[in-house]
N, C-alpha and C. Protein backbone atom coordinates (compact mmCIF):
# COMPACT_ATOMS: atom_id res chain seq x y z
N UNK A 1 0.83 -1.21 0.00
CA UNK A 1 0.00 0.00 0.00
C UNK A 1 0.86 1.25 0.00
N UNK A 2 1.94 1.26 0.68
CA UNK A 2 3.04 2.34 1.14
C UNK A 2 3.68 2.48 -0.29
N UNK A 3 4.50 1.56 -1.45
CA UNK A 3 4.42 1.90 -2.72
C UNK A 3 3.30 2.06 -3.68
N UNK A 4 2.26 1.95 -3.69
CA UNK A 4 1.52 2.61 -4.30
C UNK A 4 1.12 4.20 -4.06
N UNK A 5 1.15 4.37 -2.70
CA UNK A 5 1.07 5.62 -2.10
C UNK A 5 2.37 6.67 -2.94
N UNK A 6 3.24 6.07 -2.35
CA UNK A 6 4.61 7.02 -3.07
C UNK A 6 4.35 6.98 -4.59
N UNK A 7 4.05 6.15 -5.54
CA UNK A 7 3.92 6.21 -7.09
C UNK A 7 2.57 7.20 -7.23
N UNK A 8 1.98 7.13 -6.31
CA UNK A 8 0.65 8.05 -7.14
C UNK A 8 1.52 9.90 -6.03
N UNK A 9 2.22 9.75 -5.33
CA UNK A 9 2.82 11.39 -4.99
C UNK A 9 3.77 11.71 -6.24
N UNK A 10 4.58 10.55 -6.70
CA UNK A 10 5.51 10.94 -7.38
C UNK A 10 4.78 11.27 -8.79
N UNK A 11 3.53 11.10 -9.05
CA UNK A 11 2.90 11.24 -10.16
C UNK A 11 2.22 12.37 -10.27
N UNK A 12 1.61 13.08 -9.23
CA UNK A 12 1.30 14.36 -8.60
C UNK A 12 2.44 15.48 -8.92
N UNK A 13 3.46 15.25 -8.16
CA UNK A 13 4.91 16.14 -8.20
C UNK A 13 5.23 15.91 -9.59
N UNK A 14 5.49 15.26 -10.61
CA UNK A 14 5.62 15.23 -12.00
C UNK A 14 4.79 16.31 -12.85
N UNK A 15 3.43 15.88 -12.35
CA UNK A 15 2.36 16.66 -13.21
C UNK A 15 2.46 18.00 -12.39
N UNK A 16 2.51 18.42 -11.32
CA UNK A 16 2.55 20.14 -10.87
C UNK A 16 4.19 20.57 -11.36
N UNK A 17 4.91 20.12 -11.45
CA UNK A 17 6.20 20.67 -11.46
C UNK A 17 7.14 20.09 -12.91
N UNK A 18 7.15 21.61 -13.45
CA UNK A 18 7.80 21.79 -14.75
C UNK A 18 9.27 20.62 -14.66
N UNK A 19 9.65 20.80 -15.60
CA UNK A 19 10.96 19.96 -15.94
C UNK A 19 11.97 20.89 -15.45
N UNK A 20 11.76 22.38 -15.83
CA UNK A 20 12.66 23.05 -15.73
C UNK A 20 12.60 24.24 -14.89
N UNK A 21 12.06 24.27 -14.20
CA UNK A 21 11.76 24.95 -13.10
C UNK A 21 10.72 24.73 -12.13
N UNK A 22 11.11 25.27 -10.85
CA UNK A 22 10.39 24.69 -9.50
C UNK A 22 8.79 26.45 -9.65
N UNK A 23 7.52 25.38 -8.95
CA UNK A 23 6.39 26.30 -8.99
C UNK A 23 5.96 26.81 -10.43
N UNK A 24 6.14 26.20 -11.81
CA UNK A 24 5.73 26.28 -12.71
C UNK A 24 6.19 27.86 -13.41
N UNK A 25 7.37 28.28 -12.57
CA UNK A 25 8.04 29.29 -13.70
C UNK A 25 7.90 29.18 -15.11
N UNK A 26 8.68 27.95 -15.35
CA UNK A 26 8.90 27.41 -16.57
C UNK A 26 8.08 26.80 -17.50
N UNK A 27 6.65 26.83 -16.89
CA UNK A 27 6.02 25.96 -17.59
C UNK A 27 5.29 26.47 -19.02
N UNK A 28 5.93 26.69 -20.03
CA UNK A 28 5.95 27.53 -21.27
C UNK A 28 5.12 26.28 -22.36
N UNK A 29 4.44 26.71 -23.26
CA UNK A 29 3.96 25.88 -24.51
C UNK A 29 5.41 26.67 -25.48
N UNK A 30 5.18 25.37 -26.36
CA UNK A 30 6.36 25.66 -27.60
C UNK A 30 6.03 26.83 -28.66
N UNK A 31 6.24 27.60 -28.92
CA UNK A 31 5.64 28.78 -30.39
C UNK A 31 5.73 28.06 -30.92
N UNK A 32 4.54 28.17 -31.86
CA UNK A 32 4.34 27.75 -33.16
C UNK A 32 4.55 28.36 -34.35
N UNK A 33 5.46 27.40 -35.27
CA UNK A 33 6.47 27.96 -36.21
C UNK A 33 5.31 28.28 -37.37
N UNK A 34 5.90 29.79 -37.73
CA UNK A 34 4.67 30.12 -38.64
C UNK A 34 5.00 29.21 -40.06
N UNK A 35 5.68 28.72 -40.37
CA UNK A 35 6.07 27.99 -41.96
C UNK A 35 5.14 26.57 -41.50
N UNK A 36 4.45 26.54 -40.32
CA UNK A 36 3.71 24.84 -40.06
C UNK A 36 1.81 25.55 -39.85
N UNK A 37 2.03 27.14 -39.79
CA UNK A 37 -0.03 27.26 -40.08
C UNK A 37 0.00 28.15 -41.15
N UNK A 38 1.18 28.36 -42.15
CA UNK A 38 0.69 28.55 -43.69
C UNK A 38 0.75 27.53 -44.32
N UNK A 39 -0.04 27.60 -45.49
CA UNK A 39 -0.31 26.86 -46.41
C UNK A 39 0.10 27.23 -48.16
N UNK A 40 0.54 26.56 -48.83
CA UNK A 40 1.11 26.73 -50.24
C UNK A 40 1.10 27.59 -50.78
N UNK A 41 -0.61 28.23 -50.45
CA UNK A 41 -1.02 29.40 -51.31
C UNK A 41 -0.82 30.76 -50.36
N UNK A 42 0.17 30.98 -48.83
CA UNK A 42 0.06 31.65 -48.07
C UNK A 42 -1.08 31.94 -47.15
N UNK A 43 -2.43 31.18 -47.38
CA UNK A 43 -3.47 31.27 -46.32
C UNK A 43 -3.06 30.43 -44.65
N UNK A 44 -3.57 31.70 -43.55
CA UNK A 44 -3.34 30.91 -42.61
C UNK A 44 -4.02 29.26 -42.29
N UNK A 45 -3.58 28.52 -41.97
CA UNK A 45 -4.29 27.42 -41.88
C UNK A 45 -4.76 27.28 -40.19
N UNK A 46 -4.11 27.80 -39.26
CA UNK A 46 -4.93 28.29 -37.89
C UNK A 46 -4.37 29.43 -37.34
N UNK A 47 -4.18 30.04 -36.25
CA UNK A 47 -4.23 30.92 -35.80
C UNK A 47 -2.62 31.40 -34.92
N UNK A 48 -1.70 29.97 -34.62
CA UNK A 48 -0.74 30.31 -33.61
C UNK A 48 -0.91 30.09 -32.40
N UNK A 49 -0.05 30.21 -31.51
CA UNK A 49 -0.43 30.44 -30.17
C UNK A 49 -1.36 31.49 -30.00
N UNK A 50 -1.73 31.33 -28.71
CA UNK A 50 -3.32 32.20 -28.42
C UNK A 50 -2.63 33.02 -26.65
N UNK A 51 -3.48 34.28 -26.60
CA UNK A 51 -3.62 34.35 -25.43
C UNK A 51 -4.44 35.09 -25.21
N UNK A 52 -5.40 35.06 -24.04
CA UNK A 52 -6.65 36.07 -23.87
C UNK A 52 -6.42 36.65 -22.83
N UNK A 53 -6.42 38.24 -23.63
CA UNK A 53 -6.25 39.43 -22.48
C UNK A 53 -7.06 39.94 -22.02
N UNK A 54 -8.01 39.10 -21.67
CA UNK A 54 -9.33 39.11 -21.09
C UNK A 54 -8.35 38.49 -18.92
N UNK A 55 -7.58 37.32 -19.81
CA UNK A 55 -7.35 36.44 -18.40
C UNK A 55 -5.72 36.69 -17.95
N UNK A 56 -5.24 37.53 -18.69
CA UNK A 56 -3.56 37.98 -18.84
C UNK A 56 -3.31 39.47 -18.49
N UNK A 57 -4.55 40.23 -18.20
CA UNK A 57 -3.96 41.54 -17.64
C UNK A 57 -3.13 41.13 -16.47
N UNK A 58 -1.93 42.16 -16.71
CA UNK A 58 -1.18 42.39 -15.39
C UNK A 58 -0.21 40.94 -15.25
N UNK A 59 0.07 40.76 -16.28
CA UNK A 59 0.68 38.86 -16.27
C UNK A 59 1.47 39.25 -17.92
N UNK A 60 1.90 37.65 -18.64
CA UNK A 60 2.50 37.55 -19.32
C UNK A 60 2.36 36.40 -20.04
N UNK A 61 2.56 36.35 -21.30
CA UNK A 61 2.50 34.91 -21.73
C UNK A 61 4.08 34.50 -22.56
N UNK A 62 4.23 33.54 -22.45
CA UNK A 62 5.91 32.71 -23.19
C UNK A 62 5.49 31.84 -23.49
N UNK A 63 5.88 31.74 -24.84
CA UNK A 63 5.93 30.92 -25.60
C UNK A 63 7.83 30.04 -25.58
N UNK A 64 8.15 29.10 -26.25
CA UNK A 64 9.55 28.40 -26.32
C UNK A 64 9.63 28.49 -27.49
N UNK A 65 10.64 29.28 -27.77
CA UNK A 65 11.15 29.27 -29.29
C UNK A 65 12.00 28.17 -29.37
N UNK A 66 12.94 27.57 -28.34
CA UNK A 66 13.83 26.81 -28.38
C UNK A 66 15.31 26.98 -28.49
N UNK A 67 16.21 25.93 -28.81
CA UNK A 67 17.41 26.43 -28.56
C UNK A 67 17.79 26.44 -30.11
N UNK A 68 18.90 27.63 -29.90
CA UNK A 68 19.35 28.41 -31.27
C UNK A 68 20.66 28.30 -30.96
N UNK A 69 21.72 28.12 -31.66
CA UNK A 69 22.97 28.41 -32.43
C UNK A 69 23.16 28.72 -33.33
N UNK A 70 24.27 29.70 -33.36
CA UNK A 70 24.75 29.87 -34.91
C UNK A 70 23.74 31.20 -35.78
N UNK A 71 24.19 31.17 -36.78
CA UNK A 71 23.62 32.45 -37.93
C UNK A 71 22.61 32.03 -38.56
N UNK A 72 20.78 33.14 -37.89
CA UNK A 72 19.55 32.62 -38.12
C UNK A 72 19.19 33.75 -38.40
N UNK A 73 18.16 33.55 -39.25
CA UNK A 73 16.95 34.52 -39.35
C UNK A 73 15.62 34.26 -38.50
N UNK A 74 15.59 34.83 -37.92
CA UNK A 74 14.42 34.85 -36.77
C UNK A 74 13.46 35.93 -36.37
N UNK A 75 12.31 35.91 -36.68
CA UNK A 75 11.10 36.70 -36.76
C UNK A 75 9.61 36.27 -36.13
N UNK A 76 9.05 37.07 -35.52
CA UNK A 76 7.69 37.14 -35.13
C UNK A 76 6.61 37.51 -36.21
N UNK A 77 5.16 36.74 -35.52
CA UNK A 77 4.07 37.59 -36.37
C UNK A 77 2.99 37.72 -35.08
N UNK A 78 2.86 38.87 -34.84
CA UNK A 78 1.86 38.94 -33.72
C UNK A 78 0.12 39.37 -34.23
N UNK A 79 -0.71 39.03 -33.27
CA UNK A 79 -1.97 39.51 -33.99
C UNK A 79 -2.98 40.16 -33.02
N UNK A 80 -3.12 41.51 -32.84
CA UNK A 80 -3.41 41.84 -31.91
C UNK A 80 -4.92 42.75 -31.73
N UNK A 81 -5.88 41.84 -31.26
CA UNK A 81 -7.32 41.83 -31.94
C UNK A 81 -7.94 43.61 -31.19
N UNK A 82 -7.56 43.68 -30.23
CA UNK A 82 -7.93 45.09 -29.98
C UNK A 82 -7.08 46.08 -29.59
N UNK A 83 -5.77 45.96 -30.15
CA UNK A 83 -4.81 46.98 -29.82
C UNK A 83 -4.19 47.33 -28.93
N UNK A 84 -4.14 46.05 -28.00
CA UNK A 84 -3.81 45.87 -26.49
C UNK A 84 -2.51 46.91 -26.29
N UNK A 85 -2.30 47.32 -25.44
CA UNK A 85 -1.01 48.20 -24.75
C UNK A 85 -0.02 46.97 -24.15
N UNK A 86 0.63 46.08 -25.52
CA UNK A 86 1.60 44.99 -24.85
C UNK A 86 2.79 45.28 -25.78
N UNK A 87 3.86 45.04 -24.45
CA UNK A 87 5.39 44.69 -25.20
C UNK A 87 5.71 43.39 -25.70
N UNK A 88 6.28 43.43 -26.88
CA UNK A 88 6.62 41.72 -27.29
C UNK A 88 8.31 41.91 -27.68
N UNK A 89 8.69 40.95 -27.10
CA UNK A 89 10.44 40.59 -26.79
C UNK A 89 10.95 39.36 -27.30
N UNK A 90 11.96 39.43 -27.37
CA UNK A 90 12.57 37.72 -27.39
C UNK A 90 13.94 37.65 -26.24
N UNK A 91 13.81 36.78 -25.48
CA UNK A 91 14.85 36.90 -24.52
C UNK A 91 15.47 35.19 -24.54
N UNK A 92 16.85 35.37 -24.02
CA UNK A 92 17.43 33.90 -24.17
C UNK A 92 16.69 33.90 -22.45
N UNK A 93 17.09 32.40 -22.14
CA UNK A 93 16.99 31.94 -20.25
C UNK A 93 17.26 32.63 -19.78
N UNK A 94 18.86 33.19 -19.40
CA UNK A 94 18.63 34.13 -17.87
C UNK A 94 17.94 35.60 -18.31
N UNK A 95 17.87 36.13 -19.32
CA UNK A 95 17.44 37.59 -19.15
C UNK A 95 15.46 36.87 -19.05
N UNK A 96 15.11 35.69 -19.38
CA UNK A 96 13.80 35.46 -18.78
C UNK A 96 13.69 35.42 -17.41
N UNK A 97 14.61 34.74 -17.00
CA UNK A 97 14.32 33.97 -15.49
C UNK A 97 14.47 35.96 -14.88
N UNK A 98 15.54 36.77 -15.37
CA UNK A 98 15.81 38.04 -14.79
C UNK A 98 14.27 38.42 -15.02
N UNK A 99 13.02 38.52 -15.93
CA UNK A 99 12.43 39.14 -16.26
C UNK A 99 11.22 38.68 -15.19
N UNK A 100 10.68 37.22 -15.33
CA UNK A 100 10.05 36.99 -14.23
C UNK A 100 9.93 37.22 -12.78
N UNK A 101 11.43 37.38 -12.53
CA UNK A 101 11.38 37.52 -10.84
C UNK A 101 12.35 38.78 -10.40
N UNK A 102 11.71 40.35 -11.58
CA UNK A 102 11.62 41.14 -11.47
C UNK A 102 13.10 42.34 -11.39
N UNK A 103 14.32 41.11 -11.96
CA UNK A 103 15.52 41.88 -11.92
C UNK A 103 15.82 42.65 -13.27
N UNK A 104 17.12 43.28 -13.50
CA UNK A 104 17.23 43.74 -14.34
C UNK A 104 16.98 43.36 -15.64
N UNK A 105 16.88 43.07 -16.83
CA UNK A 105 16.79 41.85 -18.22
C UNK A 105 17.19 42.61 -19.36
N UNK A 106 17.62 42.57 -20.29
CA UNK A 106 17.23 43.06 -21.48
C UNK A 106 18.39 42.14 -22.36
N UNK A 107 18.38 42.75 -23.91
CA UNK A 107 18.95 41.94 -24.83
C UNK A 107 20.07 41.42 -25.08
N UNK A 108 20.67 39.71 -24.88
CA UNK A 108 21.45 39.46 -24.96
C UNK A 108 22.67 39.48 -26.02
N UNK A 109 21.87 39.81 -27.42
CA UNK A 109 22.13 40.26 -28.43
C UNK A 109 22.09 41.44 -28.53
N UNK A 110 22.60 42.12 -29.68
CA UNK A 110 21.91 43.72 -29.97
C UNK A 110 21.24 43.44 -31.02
N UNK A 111 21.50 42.33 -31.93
CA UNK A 111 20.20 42.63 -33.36
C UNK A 111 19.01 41.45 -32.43
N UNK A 112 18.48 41.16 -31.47
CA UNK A 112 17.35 40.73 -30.80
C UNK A 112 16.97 41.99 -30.65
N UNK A 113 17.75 42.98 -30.10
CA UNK A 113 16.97 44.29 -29.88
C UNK A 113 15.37 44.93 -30.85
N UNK A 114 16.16 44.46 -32.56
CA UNK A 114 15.05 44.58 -33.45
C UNK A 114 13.75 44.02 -33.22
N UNK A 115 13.80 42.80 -32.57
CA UNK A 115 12.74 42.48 -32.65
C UNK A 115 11.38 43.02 -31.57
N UNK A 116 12.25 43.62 -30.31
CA UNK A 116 11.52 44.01 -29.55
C UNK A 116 10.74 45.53 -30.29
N UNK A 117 8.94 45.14 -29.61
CA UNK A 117 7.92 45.96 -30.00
C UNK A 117 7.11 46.76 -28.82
N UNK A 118 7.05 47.92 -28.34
CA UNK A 118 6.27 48.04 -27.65
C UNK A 118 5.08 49.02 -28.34
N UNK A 119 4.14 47.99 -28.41
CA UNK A 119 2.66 48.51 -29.26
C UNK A 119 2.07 49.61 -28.72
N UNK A 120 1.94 50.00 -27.66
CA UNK A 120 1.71 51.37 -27.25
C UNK A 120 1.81 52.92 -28.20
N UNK A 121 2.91 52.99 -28.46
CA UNK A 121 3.14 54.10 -29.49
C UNK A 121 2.41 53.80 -30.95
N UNK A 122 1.93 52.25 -31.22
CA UNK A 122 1.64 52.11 -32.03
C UNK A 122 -0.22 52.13 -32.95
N UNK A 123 -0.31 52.02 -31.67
CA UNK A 123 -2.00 51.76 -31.49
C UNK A 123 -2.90 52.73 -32.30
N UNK A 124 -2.63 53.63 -31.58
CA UNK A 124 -3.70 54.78 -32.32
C UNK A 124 -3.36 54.93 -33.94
N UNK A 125 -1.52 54.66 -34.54
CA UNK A 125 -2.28 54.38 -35.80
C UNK A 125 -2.73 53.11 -36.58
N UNK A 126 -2.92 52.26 -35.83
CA UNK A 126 -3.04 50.77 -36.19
C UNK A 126 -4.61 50.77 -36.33
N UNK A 127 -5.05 51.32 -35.10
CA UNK A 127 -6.49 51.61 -34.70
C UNK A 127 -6.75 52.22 -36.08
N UNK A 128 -6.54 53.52 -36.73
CA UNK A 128 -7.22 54.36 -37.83
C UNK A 128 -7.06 53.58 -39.17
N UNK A 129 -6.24 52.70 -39.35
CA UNK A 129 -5.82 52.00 -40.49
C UNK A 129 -6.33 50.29 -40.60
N UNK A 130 -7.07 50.19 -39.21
CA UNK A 130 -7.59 48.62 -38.98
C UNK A 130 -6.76 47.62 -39.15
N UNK A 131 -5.43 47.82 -38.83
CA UNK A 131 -4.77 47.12 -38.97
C UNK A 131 -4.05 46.37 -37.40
N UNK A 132 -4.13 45.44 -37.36
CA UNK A 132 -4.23 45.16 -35.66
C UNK A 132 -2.88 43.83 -36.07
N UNK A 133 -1.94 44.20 -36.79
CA UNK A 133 -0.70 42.74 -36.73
C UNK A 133 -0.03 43.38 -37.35
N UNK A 134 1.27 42.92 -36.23
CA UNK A 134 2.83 43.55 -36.69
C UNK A 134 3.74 42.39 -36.52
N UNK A 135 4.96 42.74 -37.15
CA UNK A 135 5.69 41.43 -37.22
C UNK A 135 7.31 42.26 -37.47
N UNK A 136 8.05 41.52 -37.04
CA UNK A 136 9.50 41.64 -36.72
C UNK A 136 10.39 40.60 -37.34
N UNK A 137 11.41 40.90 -37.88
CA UNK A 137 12.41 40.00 -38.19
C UNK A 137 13.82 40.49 -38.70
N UNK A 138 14.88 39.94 -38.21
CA UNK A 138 15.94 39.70 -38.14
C UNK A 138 16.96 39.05 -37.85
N UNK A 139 18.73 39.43 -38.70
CA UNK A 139 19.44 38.21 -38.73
C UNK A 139 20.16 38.31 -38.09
N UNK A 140 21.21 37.23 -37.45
CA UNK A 140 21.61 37.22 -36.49
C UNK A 140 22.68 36.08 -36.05
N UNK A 141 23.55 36.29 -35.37
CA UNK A 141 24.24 35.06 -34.94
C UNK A 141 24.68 34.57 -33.39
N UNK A 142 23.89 34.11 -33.00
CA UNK A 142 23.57 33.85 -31.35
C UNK A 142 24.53 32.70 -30.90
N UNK A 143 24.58 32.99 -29.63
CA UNK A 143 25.39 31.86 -29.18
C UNK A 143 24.00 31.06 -28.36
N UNK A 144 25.03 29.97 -28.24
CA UNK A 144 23.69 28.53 -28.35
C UNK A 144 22.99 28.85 -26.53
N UNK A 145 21.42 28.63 -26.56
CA UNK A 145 20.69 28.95 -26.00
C UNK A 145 19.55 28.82 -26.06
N UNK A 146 18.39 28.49 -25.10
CA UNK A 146 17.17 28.57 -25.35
C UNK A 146 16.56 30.22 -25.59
N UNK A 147 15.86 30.19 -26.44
CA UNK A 147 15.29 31.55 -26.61
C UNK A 147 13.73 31.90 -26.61
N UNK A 148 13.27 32.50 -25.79
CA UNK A 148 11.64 32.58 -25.86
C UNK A 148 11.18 34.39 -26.44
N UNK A 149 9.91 33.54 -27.03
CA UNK A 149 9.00 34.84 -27.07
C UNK A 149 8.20 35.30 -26.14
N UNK A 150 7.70 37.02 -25.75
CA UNK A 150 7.63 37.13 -24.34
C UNK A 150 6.45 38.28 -24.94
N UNK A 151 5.51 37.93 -24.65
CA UNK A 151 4.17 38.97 -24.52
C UNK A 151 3.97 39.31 -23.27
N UNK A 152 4.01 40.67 -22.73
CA UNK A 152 4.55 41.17 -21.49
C UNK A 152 2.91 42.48 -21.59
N UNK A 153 1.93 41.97 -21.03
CA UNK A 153 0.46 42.56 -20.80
C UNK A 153 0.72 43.11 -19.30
N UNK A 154 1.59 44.56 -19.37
CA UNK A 154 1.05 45.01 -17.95
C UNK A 154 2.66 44.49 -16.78
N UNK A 155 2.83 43.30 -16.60
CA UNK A 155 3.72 42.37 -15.94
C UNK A 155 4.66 43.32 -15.19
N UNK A 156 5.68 43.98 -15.88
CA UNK A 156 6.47 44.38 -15.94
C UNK A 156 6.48 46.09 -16.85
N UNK A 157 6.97 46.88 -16.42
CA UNK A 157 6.99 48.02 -17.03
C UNK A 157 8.15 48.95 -17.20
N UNK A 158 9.07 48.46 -17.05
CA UNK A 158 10.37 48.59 -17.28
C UNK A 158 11.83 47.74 -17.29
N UNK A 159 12.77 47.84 -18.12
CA UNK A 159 13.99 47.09 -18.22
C UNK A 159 14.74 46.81 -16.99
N UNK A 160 14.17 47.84 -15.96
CA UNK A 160 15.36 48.05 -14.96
C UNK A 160 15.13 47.21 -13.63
N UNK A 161 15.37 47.13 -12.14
CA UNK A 161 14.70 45.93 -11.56
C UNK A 161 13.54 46.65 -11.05
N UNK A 162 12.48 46.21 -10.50
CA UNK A 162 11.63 46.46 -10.27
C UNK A 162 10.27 45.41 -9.40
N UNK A 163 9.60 45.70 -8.53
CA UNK A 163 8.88 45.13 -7.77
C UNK A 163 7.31 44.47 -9.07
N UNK A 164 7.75 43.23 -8.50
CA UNK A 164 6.50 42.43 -9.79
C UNK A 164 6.02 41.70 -8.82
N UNK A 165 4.34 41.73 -9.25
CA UNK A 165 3.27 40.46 -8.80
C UNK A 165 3.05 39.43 -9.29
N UNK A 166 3.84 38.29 -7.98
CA UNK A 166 4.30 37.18 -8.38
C UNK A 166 3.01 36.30 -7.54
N UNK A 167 2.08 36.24 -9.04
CA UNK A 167 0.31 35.01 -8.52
C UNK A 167 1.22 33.75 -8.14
N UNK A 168 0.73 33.03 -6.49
CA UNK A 168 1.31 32.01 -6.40
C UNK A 168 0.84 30.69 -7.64
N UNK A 169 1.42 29.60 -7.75
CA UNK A 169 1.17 28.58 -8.66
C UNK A 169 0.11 28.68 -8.94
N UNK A 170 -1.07 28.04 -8.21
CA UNK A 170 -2.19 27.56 -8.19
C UNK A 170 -2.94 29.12 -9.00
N UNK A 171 -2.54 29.91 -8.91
CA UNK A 171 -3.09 30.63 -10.13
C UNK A 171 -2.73 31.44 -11.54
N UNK A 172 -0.84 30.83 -11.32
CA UNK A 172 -0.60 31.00 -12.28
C UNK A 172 -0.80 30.00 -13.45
N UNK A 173 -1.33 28.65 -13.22
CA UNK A 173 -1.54 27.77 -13.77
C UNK A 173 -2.47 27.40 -14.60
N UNK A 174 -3.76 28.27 -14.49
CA UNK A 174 -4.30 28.54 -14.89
C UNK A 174 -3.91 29.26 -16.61
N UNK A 175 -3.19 30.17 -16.18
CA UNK A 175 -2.81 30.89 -17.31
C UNK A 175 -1.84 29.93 -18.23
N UNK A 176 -0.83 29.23 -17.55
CA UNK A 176 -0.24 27.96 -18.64
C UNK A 176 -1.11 27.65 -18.86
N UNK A 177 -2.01 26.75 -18.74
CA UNK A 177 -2.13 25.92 -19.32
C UNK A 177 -3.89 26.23 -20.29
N UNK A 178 -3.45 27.89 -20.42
CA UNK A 178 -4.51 28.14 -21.43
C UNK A 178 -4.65 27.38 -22.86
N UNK A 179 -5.38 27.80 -23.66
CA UNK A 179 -5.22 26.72 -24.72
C UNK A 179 -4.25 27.25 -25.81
N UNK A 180 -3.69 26.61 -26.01
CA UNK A 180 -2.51 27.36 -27.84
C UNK A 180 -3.44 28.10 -29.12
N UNK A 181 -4.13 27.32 -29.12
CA UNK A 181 -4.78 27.66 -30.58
C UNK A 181 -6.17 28.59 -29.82
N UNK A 182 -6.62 29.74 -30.98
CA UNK A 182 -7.67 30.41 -30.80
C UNK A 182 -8.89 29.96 -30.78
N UNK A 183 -10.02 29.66 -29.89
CA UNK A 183 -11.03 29.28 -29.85
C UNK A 183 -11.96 29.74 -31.27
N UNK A 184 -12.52 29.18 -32.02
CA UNK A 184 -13.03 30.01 -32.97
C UNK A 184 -14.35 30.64 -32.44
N UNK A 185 -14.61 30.46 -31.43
CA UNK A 185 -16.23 31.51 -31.18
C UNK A 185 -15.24 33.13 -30.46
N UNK A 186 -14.19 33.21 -29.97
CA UNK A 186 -13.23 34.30 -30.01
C UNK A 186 -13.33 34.75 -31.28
N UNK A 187 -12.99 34.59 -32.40
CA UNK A 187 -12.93 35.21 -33.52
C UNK A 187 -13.91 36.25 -33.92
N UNK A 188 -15.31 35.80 -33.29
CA UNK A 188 -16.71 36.32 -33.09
C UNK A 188 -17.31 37.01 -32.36
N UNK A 189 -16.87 36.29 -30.95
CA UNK A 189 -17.43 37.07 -29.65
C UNK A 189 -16.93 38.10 -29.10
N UNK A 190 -15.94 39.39 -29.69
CA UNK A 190 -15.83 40.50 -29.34
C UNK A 190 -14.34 40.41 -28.34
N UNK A 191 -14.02 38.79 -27.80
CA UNK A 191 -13.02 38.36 -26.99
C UNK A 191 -12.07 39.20 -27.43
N UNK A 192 -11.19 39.63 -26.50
CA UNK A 192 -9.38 40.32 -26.72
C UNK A 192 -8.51 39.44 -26.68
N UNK A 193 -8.00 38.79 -27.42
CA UNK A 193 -6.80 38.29 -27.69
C UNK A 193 -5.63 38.43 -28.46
N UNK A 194 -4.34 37.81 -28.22
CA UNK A 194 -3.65 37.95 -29.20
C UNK A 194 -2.68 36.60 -29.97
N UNK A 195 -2.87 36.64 -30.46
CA UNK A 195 -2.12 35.25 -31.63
C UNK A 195 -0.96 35.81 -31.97
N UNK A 196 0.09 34.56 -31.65
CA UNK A 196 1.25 34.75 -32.21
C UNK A 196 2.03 33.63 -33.30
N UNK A 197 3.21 33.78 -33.83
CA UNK A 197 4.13 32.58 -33.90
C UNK A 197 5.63 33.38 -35.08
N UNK A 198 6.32 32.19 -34.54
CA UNK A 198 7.69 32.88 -34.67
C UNK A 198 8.39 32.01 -36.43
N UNK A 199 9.18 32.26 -36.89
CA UNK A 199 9.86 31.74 -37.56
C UNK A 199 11.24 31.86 -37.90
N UNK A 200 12.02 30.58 -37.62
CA UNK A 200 13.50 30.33 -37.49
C UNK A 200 14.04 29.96 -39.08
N UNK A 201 14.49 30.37 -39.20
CA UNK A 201 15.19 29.33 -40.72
C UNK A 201 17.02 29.44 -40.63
N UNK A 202 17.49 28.54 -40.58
CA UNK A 202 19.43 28.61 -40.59
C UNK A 202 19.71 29.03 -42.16
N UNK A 203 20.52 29.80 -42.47
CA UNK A 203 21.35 29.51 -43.68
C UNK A 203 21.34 28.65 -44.50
């Protein structure tokens, strides 16, 4: 009875706790590579990662771009249904782990710098032109590293260190383990969200 007991804790502690970090820091979905939801003729075939800033004010969403070496071209496509006031970044591991738990962060690269967006300045003319998706890209030669994309709703409001509200697990978990793909009654129901996905290609 006493090993069955321990196999169903150790099965518990597996499922609450990331691989790569303790309290579900880490617990990131993979970006979805935009060259896998176009299609031949350039139509989207779904939507990207999803996040609803309905359930993400004042929070953040990461996506895993994965690990990079070497000389890439690497670019975002964001989609941003009501013009939300969000920063979008790409950071390797420690300037994330710096970004989550509120220390200094910024670009480990200088051409990553390009890719960073803060939509704010951008809104009001995006708003007059109905145009609600921007996208970033540039080349680059990184040293080897995991690298994520970082939709930053509110979270954080500056590069420098700063005091952040850190939701214990049990409600940040919620927010992992939202769904990737866009609900299609969102598309309809007036919902705020934003869709993303990245694309890598080597030389």
């Amino acid at each position: 009875m006493k090993i069955i007991t321990n196999i169903v804790i150790l099965i518990v502690i597996i499922l609450i706790l990331p691989v790569d970090g303790i309290a579900g820091h880490h617990r990131y979905h993979t970006c979805v590579d935009y060259d896998l939801i176009v299609d031949a003729s350039g139509n989207h075939e779904n939507d990207g990662n999803y996040m609803n800033l309905d359930l993400y004010d004042g929070h953040f969403y990461v996506c895993k771009i994965g690990y990079i070496e070497g000389e890439v071209t690497l670019g975002w496509e964001v989609k941003n249904s009501i013009n939300a006031n969000i920063s979008i970044i790409v950071l390797n591991n420690d300037n994330l782990n710096n970004f989550v738990s509120g220390n200094s962060y910024g670009h480990s690269n200088m051409d990553l710098a390009n890719l960073y967006l803060d939509w704010g300045p951008i809104a009001q003319f995006n708003q007059a032109n109905s145009d609600f998706l921007e996208n970033r890209e540039t080349s680059t030669d990184l040293i080897g590293d995991n690298y994520y994309l970082v939709i930053n709703f509110g979270y954080r409001t500056t590069f420098q260190e700063e005091e952040v509200n850190k939701n214990n697990i049990f409600n940040k978990l919620k927010y992992y383990n939202a769904p990737t793909k866009v609900p299609k009654e969102a598309l309809y129901d007036g919902s705020a969200y934003v869709t993303m996905s990245i694309d890598v290609d080597y030389p």
